[in-house]
C-alpha atoms as a PDB file:
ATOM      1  CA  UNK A   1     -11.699-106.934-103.237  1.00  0.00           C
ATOM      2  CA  UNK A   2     -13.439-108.928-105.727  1.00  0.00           C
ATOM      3  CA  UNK A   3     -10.481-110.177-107.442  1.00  0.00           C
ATOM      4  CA  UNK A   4     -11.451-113.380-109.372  1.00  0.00           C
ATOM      5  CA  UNK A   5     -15.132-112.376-110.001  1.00  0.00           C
ATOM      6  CA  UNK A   6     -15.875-112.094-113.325  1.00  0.00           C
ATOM      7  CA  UNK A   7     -18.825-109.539-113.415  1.00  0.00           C
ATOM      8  CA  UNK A   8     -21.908-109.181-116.531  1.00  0.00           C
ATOM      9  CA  UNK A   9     -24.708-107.040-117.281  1.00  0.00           C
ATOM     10  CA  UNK A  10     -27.612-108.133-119.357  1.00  0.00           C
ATOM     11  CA  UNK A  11     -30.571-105.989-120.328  1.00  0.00           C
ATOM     12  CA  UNK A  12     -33.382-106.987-117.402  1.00  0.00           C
ATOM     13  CA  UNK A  13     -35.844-107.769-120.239  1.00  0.00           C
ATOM     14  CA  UNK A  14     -32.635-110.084-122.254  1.00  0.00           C
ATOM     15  CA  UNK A  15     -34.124-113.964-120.775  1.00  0.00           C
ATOM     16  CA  UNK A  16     -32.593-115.945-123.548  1.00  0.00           C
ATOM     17  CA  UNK A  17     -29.450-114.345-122.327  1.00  0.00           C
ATOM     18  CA  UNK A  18     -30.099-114.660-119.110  1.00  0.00           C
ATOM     19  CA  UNK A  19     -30.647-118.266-119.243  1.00  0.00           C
ATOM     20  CA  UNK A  20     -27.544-119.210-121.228  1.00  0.00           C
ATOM     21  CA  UNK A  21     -24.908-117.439-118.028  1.00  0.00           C
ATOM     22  CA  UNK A  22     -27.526-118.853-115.128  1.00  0.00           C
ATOM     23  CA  UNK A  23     -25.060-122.599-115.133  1.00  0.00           C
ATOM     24  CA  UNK A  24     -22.122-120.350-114.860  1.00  0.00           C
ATOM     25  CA  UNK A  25     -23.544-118.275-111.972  1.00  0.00           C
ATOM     26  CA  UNK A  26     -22.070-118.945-108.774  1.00  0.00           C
ATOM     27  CA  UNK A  27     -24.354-117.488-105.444  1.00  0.00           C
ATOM     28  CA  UNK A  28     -21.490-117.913-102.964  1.00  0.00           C
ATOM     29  CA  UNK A  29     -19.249-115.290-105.339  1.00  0.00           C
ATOM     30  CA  UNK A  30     -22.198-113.346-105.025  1.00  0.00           C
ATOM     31  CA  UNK A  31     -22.946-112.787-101.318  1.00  0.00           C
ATOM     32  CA  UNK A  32     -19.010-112.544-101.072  1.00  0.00           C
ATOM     33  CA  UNK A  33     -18.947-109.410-103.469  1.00  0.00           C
ATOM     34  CA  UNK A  34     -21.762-108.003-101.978  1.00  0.00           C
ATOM     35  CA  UNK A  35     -19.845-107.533 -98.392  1.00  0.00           C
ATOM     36  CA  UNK A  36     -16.430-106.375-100.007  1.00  0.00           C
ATOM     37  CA  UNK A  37     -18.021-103.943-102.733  1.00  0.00           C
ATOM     38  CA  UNK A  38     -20.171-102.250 -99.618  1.00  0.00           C
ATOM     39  CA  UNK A  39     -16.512-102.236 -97.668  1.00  0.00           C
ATOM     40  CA  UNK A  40     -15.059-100.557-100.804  1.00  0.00           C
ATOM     41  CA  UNK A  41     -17.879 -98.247-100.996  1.00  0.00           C
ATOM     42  CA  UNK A  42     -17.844 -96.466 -97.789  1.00  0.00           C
ATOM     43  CA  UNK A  43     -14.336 -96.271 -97.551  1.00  0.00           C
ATOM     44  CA  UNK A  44     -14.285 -94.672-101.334  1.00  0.00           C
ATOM     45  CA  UNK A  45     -11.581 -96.574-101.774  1.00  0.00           C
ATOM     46  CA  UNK A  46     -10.140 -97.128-105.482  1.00  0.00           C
ATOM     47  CA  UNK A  47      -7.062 -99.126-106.919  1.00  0.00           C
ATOM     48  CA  UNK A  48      -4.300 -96.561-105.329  1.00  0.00           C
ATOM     49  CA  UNK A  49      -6.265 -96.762-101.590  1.00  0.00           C
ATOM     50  CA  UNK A  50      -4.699 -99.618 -99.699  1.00  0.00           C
ATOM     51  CA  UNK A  51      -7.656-101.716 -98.455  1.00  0.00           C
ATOM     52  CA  UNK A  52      -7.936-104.856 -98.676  1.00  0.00           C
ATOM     53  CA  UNK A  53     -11.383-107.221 -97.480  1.00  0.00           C
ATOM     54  CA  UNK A  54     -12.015-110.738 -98.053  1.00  0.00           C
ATOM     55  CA  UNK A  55     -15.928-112.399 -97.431  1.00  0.00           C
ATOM     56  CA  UNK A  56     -15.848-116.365 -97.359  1.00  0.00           C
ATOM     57  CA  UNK A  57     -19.070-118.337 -97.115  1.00  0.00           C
ATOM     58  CA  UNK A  58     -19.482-121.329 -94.628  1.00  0.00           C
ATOM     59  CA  UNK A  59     -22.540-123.029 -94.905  1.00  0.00           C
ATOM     60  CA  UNK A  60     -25.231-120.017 -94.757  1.00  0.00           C
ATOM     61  CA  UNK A  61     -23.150-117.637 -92.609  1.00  0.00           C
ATOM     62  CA  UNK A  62     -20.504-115.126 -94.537  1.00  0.00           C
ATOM     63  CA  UNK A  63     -17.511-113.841 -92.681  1.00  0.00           C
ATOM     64  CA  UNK A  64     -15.889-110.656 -93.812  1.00  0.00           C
ATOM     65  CA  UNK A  65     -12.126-109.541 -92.790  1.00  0.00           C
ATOM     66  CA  UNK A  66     -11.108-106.023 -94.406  1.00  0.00           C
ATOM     67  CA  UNK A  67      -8.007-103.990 -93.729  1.00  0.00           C
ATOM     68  CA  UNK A  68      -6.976-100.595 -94.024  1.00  0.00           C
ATOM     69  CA  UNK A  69      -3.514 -99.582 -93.986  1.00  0.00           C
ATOM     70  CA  UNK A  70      -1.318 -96.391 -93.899  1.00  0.00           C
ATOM     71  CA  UNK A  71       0.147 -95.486 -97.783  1.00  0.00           C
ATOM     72  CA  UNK A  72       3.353 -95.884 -95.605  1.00  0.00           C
ATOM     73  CA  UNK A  73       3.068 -99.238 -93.852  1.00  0.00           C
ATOM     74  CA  UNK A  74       3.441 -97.681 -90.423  1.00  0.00           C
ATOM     75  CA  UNK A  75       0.160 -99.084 -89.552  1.00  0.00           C
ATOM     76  CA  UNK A  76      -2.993-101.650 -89.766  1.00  0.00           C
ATOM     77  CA  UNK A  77      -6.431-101.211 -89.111  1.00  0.00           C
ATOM     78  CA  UNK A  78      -8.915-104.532 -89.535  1.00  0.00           C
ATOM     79  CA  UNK A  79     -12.125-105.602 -88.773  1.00  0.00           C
ATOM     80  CA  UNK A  80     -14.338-109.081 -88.810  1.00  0.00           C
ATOM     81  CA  UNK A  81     -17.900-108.685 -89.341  1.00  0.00           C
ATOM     82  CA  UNK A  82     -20.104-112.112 -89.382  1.00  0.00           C
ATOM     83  CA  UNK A  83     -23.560-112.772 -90.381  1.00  0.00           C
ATOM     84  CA  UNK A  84     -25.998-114.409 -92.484  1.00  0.00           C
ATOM     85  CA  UNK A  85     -25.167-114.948 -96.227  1.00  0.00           C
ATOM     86  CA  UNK A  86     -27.730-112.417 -97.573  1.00  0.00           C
ATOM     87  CA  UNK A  87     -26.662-110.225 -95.308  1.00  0.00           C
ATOM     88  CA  UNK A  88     -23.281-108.918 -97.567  1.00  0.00           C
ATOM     89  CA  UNK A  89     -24.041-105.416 -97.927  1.00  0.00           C
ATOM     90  CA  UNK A  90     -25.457-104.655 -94.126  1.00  0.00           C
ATOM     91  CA  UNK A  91     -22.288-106.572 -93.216  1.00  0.00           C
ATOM     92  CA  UNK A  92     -19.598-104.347 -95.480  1.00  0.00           C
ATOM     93  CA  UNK A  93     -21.003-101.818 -94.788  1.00  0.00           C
ATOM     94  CA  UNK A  94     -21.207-101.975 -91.215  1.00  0.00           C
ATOM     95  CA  UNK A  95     -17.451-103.508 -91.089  1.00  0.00           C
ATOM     96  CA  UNK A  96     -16.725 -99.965 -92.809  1.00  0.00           C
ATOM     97  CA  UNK A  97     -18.187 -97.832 -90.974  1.00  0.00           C
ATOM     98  CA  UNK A  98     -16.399 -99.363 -87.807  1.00  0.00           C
ATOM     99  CA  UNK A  99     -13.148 -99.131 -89.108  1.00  0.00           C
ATOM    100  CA  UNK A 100     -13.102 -95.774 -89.489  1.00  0.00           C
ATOM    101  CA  UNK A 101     -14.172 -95.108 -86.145  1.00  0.00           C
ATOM    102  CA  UNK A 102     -11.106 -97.116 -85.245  1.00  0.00           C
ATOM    103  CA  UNK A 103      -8.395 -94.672 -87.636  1.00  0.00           C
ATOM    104  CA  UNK A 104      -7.319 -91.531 -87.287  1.00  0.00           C
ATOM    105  CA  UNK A 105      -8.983 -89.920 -90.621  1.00  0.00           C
ATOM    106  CA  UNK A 106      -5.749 -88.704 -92.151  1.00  0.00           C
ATOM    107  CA  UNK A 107      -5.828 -92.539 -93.097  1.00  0.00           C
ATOM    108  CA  UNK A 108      -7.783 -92.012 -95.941  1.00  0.00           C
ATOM    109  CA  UNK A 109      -7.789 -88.463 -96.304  1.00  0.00           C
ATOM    110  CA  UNK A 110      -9.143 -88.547 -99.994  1.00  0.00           C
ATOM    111  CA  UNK A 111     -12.851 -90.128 -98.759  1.00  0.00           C
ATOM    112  CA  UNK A 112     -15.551 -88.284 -99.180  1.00  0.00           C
ATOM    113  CA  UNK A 113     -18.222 -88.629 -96.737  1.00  0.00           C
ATOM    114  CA  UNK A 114     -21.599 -90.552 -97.472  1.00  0.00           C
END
């Protein structure tokens, strides 16, 4: 989740930085991290939880596939959630959410509700 996004933080007031990183900013990386950070999120998953979640833009419509799978390998649990670019976060979040209704919750027994 998010690997190859290169995140930055600039003061909100900061415009002559702002404007020197605006050619570099890329939308489509954007509306992809905001579906797999929400995925992350609900699942309180970290680097030692294995999930996985991928969000690819077509045109204006983002699909999301995420992935949750036993510490062991025994078994898979994965979702695809589709829906309109700006949509990210309703759509990680909601691909979340119905994953775990699909697992038994000693999958991620370290998640703490939200």
């Amino acid at each position: 989740i998010g690997q190859g996004a290169i995140g930055l933080t600039l003061r909100s007031e900061d415009r002559a930085s702002q404007a020197r990183v605006a050619p570099i900013l890329d939308a489509a990386t954007g509306y992809a991290l905001a579906a797999e950070r929400a995925f992350l999120n609900v699942l309180d998953g970290s680097c030692k939880t294995p999930i996985a979640g991928l969000a690819e833009l077509v045109g204006d419509r983002l699909t999301f596939r995420g992935m949750v799978l036993r510490t062991d390998g025994s078994a898979t649990y994965q979702i695809t959630r589709e829906g309109a670019k700006t949509d990210g976060t309703m759509i990680g979040t909601q691909a979340a959410e119905q994953i775990l209704q699909q697992m038994p919750a000693d999958v991620l027994p370290h998640r703490t509700p939200h």
